[in-house]
Protein backbone atom coordinates (compact mmCIF):
# COMPACT_ATOMS: atom_id res chain seq x y z
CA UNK A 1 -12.33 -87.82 -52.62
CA UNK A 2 -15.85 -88.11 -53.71
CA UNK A 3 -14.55 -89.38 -57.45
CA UNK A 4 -12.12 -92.15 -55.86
CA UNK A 5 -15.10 -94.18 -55.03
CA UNK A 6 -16.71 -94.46 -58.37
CA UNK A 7 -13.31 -94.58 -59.82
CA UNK A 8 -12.38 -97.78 -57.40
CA UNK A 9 -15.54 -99.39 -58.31
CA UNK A 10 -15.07 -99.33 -61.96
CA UNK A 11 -11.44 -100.65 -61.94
CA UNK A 12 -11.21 -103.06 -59.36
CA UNK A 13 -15.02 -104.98 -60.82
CA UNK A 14 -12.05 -105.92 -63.55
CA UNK A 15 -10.59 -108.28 -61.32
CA UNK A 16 -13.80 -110.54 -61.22
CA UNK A 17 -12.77 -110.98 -65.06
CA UNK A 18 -10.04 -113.85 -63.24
CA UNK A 19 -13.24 -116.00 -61.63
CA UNK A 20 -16.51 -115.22 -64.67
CA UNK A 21 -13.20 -116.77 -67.30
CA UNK A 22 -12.40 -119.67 -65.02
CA UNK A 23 -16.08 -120.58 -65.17
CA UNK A 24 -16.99 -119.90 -68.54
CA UNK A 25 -14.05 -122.35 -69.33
CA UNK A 26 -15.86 -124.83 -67.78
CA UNK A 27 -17.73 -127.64 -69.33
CA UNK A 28 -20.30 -128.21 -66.76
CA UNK A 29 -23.36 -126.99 -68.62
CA UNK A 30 -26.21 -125.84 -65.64
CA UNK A 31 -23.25 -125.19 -63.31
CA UNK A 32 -21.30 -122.69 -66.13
CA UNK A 33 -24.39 -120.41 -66.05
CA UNK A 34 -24.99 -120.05 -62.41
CA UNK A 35 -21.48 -119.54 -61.90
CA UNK A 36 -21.05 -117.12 -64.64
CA UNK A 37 -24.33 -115.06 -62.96
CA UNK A 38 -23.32 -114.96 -59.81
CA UNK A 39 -19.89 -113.53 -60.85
CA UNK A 40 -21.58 -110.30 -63.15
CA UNK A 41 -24.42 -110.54 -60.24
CA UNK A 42 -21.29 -109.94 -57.68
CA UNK A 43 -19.64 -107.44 -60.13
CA UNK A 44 -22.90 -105.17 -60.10
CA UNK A 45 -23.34 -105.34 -56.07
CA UNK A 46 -20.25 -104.30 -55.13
CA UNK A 47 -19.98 -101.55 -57.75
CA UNK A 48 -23.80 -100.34 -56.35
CA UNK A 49 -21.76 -100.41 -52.77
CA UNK A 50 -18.54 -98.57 -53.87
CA UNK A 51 -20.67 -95.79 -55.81
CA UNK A 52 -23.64 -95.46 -53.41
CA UNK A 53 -21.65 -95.63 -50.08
CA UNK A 54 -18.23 -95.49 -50.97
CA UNK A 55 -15.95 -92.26 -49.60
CA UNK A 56 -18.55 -91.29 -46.93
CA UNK A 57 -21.81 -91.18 -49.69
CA UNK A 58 -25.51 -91.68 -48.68
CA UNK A 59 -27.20 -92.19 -45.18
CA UNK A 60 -25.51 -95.08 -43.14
CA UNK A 61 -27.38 -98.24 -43.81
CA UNK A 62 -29.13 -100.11 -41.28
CA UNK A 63 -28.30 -103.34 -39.96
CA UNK A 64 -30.85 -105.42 -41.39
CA UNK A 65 -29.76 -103.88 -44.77
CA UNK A 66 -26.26 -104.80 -44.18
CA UNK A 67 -26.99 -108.45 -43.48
CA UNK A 68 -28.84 -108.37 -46.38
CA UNK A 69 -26.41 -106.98 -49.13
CA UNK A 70 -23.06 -109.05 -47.45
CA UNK A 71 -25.47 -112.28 -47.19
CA UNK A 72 -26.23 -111.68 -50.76
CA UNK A 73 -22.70 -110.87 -52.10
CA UNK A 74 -21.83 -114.21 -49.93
CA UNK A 75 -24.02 -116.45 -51.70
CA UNK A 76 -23.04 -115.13 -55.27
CA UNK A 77 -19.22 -116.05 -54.39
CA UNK A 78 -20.44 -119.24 -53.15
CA UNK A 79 -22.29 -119.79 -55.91
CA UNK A 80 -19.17 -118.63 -58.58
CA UNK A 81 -17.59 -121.80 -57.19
CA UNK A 82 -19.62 -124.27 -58.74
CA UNK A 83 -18.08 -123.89 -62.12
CA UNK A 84 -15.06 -121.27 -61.42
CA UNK A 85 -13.88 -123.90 -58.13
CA UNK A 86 -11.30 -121.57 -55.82
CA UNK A 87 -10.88 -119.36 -58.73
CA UNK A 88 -13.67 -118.07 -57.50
CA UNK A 89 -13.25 -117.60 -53.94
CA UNK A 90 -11.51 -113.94 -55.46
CA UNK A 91 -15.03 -113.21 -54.74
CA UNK A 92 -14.27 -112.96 -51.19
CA UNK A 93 -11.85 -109.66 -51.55
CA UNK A 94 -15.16 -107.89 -52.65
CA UNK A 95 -16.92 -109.25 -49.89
CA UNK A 96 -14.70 -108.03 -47.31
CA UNK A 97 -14.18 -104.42 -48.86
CA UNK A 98 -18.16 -103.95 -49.31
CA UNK A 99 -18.48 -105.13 -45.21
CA UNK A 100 -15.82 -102.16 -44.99
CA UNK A 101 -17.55 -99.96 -46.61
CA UNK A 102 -20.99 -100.77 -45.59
CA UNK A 103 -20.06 -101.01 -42.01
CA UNK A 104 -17.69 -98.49 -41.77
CA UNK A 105 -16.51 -99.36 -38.10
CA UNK A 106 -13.45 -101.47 -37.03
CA UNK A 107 -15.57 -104.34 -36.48
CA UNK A 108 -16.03 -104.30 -40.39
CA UNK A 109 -12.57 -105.91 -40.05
CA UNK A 110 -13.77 -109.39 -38.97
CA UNK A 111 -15.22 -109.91 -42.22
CA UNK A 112 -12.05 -109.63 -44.02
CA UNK A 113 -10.39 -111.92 -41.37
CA UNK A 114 -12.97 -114.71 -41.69
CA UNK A 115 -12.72 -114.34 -45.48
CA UNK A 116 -8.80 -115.08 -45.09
CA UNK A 117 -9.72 -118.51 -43.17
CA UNK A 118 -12.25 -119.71 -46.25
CA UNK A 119 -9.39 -119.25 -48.58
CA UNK A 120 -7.06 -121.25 -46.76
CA UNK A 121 -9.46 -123.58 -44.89
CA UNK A 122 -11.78 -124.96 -48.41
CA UNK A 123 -9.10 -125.88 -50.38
CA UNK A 124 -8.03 -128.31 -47.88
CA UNK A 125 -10.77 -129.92 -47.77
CA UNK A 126 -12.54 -129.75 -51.20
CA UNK A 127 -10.97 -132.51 -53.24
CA UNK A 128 -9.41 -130.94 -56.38
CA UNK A 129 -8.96 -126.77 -55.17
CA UNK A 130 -5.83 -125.47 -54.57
CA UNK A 131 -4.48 -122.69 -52.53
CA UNK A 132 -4.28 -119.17 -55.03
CA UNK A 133 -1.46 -117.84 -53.93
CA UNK A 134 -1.74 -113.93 -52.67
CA UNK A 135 -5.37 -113.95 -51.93
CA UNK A 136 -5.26 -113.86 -48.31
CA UNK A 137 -2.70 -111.42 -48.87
CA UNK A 138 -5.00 -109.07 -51.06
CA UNK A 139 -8.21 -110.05 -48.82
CA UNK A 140 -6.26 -108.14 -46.12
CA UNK A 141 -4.41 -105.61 -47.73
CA UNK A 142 -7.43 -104.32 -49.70
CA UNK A 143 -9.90 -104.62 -46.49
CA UNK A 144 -7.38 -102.48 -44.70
CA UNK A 145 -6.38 -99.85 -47.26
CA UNK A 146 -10.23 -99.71 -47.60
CA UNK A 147 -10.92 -99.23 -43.99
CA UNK A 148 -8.24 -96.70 -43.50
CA UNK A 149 -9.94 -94.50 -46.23
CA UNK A 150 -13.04 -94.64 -44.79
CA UNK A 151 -11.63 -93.21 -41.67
CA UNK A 152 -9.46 -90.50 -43.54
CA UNK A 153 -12.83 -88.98 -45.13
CA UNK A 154 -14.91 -89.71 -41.57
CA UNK A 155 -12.41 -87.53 -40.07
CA UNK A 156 -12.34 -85.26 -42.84
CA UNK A 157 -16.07 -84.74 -42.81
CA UNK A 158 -15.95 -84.58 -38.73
CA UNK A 159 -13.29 -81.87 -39.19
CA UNK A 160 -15.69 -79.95 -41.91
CA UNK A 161 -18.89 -80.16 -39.60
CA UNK A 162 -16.46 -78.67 -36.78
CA UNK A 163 -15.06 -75.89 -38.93
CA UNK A 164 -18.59 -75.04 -39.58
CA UNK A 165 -19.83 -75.01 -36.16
CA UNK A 166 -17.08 -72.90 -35.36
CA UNK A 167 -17.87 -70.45 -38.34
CA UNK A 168 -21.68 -70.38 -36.43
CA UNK A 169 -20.33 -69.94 -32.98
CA UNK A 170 -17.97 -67.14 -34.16
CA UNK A 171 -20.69 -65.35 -35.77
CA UNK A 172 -23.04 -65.70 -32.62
CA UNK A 173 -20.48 -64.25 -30.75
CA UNK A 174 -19.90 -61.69 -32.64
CA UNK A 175 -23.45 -60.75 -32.74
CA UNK A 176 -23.64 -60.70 -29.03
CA UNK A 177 -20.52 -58.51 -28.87
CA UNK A 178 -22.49 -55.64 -31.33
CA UNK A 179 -25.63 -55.81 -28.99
CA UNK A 180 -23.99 -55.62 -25.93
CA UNK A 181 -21.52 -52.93 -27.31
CA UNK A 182 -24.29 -50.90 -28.71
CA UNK A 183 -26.17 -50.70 -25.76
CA UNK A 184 -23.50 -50.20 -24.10
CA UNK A 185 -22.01 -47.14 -26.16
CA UNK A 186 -25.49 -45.55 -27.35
CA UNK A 187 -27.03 -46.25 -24.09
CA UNK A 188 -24.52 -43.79 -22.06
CA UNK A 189 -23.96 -41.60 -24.46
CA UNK A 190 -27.60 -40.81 -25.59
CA UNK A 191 -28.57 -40.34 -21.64
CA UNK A 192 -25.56 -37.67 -20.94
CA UNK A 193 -26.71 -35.95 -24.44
CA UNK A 194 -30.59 -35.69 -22.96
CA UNK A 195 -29.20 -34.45 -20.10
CA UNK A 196 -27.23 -32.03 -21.25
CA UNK A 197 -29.70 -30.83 -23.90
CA UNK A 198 -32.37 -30.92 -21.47
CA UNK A 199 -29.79 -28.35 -19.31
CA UNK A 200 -29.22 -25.89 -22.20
CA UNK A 201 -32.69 -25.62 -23.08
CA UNK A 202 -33.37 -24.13 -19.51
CA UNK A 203 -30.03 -22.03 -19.48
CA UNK A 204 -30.87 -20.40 -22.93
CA UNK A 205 -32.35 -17.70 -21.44
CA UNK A 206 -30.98 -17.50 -18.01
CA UNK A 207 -27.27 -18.22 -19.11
CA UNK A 208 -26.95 -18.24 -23.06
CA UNK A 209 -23.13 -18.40 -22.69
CA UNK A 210 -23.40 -21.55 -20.44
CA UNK A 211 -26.29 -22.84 -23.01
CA UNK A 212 -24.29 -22.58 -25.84
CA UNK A 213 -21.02 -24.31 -24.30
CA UNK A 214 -23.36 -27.48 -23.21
CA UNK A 215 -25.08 -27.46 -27.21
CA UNK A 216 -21.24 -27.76 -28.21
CA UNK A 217 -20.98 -30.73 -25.50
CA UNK A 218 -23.83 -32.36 -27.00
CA UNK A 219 -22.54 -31.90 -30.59
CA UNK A 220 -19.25 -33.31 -28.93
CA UNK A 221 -20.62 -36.24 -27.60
CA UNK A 222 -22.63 -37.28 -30.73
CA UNK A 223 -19.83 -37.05 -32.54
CA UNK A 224 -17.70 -39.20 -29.98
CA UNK A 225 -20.72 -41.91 -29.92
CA UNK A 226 -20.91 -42.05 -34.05
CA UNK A 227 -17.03 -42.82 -33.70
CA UNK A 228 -17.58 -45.40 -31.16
CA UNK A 229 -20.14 -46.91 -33.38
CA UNK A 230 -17.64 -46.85 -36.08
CA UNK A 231 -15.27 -48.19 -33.89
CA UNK A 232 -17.48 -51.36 -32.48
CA UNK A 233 -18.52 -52.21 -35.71
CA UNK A 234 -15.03 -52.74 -36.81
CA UNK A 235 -14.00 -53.71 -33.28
CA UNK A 236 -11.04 -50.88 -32.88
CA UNK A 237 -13.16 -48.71 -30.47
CA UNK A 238 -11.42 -48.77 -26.77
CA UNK A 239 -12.66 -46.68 -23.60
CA UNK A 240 -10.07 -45.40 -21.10
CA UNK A 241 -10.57 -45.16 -17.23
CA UNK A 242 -9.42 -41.39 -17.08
CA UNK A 243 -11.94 -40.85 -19.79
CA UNK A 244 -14.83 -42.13 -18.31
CA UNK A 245 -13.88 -40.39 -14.61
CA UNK A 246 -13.78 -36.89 -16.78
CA UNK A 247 -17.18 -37.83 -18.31
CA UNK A 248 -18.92 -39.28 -15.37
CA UNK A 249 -17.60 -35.79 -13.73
CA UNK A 250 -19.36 -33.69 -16.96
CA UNK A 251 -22.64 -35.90 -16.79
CA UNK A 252 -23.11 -35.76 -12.60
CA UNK A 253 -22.42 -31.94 -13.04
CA UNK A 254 -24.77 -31.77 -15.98
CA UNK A 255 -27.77 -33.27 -14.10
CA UNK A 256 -26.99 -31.35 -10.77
CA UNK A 257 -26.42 -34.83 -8.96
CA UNK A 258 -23.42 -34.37 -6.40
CA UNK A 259 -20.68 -36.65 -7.38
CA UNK A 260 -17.42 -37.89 -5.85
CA UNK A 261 -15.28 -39.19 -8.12
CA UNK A 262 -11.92 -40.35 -7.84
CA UNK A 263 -8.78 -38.57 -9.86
CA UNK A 264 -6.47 -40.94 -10.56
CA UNK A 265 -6.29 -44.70 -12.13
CA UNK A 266 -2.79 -45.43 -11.00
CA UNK A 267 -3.43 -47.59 -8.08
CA UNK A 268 -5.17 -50.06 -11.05
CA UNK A 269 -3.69 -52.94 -12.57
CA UNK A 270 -4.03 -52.20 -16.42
CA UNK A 271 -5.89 -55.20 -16.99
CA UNK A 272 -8.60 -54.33 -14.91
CA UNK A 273 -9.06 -50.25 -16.20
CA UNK A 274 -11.16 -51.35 -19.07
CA UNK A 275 -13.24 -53.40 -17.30
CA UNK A 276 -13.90 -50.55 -14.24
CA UNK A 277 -14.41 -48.11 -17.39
CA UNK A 278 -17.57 -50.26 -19.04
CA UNK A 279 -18.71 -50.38 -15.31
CA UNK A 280 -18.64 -46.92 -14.76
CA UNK A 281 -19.89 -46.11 -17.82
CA UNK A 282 -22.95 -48.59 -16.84
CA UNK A 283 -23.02 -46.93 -13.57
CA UNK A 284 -23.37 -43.53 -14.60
CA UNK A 285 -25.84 -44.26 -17.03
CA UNK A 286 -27.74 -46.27 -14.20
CA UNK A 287 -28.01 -43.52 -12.09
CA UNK A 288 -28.67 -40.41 -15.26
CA UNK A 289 -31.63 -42.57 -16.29
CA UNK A 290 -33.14 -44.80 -13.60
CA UNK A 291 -31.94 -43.58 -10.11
CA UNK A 292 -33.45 -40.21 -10.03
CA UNK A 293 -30.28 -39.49 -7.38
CA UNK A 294 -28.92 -36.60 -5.78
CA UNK A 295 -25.49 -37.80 -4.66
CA UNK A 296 -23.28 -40.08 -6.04
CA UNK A 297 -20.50 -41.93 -4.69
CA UNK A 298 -17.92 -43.35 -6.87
CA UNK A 299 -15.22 -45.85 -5.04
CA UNK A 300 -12.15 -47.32 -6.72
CA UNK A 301 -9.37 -49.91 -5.05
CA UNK A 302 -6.76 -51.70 -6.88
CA UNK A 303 -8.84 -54.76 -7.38
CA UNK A 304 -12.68 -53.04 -6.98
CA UNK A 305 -14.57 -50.35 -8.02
CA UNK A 306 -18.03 -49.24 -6.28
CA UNK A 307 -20.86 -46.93 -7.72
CA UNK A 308 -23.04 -45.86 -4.54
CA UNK A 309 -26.36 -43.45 -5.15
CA UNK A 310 -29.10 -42.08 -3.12
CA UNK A 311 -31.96 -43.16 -5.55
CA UNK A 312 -34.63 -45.16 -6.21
CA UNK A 313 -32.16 -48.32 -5.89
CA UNK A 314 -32.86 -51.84 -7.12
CA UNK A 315 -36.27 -53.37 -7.60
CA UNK A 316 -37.04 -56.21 -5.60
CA UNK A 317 -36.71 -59.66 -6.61
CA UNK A 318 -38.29 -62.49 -4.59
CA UNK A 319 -37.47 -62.72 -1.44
CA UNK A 320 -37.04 -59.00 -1.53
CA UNK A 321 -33.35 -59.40 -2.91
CA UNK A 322 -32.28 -56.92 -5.45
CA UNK A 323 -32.19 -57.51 -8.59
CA UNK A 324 -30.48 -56.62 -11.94
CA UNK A 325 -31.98 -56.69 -15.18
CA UNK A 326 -31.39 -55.12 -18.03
CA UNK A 327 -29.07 -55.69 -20.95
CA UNK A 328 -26.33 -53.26 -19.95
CA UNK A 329 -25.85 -55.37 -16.16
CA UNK A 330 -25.99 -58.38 -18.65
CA UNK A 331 -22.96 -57.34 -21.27
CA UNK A 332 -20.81 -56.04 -17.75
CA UNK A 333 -21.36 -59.57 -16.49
CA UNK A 334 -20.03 -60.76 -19.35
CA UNK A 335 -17.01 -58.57 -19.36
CA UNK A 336 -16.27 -59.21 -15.36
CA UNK A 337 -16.31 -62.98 -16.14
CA UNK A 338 -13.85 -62.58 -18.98
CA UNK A 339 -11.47 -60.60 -16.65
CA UNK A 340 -12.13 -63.12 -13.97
CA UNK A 341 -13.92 -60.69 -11.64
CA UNK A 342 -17.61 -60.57 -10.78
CA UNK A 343 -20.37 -58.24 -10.39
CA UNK A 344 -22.37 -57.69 -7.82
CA UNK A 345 -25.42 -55.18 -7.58
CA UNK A 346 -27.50 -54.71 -4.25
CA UNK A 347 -28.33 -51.94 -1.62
CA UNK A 348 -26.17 -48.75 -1.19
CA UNK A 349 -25.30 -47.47 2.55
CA UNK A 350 -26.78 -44.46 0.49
CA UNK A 351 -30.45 -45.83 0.39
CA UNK A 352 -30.25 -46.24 -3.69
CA UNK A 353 -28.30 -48.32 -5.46
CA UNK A 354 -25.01 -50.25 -5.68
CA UNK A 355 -23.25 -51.49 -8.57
CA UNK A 356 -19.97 -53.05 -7.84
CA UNK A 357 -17.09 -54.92 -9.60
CA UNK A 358 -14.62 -56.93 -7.94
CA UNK A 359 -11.53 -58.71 -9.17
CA UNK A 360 -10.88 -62.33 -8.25
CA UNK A 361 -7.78 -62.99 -6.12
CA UNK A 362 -6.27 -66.14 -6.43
CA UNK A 363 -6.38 -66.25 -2.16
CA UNK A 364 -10.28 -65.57 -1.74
């Protein structure tokens, strides 16, 4: 689209050829020559407007400039007239398609209107003109065309800046979907491995059996968190419910913390089980790192599931609510919000800490 304009300028400056020949036939001596400049100084305004702001080019004039070039372009077909007579009131159909262009709005369009009553209002009343048939006709047609391919490559450029904030957003998101995924991955599984490791480093002598069966866990679980990597990067990795009851199981036992956790997932929905299995993934790594606990409690409903410990619990926020910060309580807000449930993290009945999710009913 950006060679139409240049290409439109060029041809249609070849109609002004009807008005510069009707004035250079003229005998009128002083009156020949003004006409005759006007018409080439008319040719080389409009092509400056087709090329420089024509199909969506250049910064959008301001008004003052606008009133300027159309009050210019208005004298020079006024002045065309004095030797050219209607012939060159053509004039006016480059009038009305630089106000399109130059405008660019719909209110560009009352140009093109007014133009159409000149040509049929001066000949009636300037002894000698006649009506050129068509003119009002191609005043309006080419104002119109003109104006409706203006708005084609608005839109098209609108739709282009769109797609590209799109592109942005998609690539934000998917930024924030590595961060919270890595922390969310490495950060469990590199607490259960210093757990564990910290465990077979004092069994190696007490219990080198038991020593060597939790190295093998460790080498287990690095392997499982280089494949989750693998798998986040390319977005393909996927944690089960059952699989994160089993570890949370291995990692309570590891640390000596005394953990109830349930057995089953079939009493939840399937579009809730990955949800509960980044929260108790978060949970469990909550209470391996920062609880210091001795007991855990681990709670799951149909539409809720509830990590209780004994430790340290929340810090204080003001007002002496708890609070939760961190990036891990950040990503499984995110998640809960996407499944339509929410999290909420205060006090445990346990003295520590309480990390629950809760699906949203359509009754509460």
């Amino acid at each position: 689209m950006r060679v139409v304009g240049p290409a439109m300028g060029v041809v249609w400056v070849v109609f002004l050829v009807q008005p510069w020949l009707a004035a250079w036939r003229s005998h009128v001596g002083l009156a020949r020559d003004v006409s005759l400049a006007a018409v080439a100084g008319l040719a080389v305004s409009f092509a400056w407007t087709v090329v420089t702001r024509g199909g969506g080019r250049g910064e959008r004039m301001g008004s003052r400039g606008v009133v300027l070039v159309l009050g210019g372009q208005a004298v020079l077909v006024g002045l065309s007239t004095l030797a050219a007579a209607e012939q060159g009131l053509v004039g006016l159909v480059f009038l009305s398609v630089s106000a399109v262009f130059l405008i660019g709005q719909p209110r560009a369009l009352l140009v093109p209107l007014g133009a159409s009553a000149v040509v049929v209002g001066l000949p009636r009343v300037v002894p000698g003109w006649f009506t050129i048939d068509g003119l009002v006709l191609s005043v309006l047609l080419a104002s119109f065309a003109v104006f409706g391919f203006t708005q084609l490559v608005q839109r098209n450029r609108q739709l282009q800046l769109a797609q590209a904030e799109v592109a942005v957003l998609a690539v934000e998101r998917e930024r924030e979907r590595i961060a919270r995924d890595m922390h969310d991955i490495l950060g469990h599984s590199l607490t259960v491995i210093a757990v564990k490791a910290e465990l077979a480093g004092k069994l190696f002598e007490l219990d080198p059996e038991r020593s060597r069966a939790e190295m093998a866990q460790v080498q287990a679980l690095a392997r499982g968190a280089l494949a989750d990597v693998r798998g986040m990067v390319s977005a393909t990795r996927a944690v089960t419910l059952a699989g994160e009851l089993a570890g949370a199981r291995q990692a309570f036992d590891a640390a000596g913390v005394q953990a109830q956790v349930p057995g089953s997932v079939d009493d939840v929905p399937e579009h809730l089980r990955e949800l509960f299995a980044w929260a108790l993934r978060e949970g469990t790594t909550n209470v391996l790192r920062h609880a210091a606990a001795s007991r855990v409690e681990v709670t799951m409903t149909a539409d809720s599931l509830v990590v209780d410990d004994d430790g340290h619990g929340p810090s204080g926020g003001a007002g002496g609510e708890p609070t939760a910060p961190g990036n891990g309580l950040h990503g499984l807000t995110e998640r809960a919000r996407a499944a339509r449930a929410r999290l909420e993290v205060s006090r445990s009945p346990l003295g520590g800490y309480r990390l629950a999710v809760i699906a949203r009913n359509e009754g509460r």
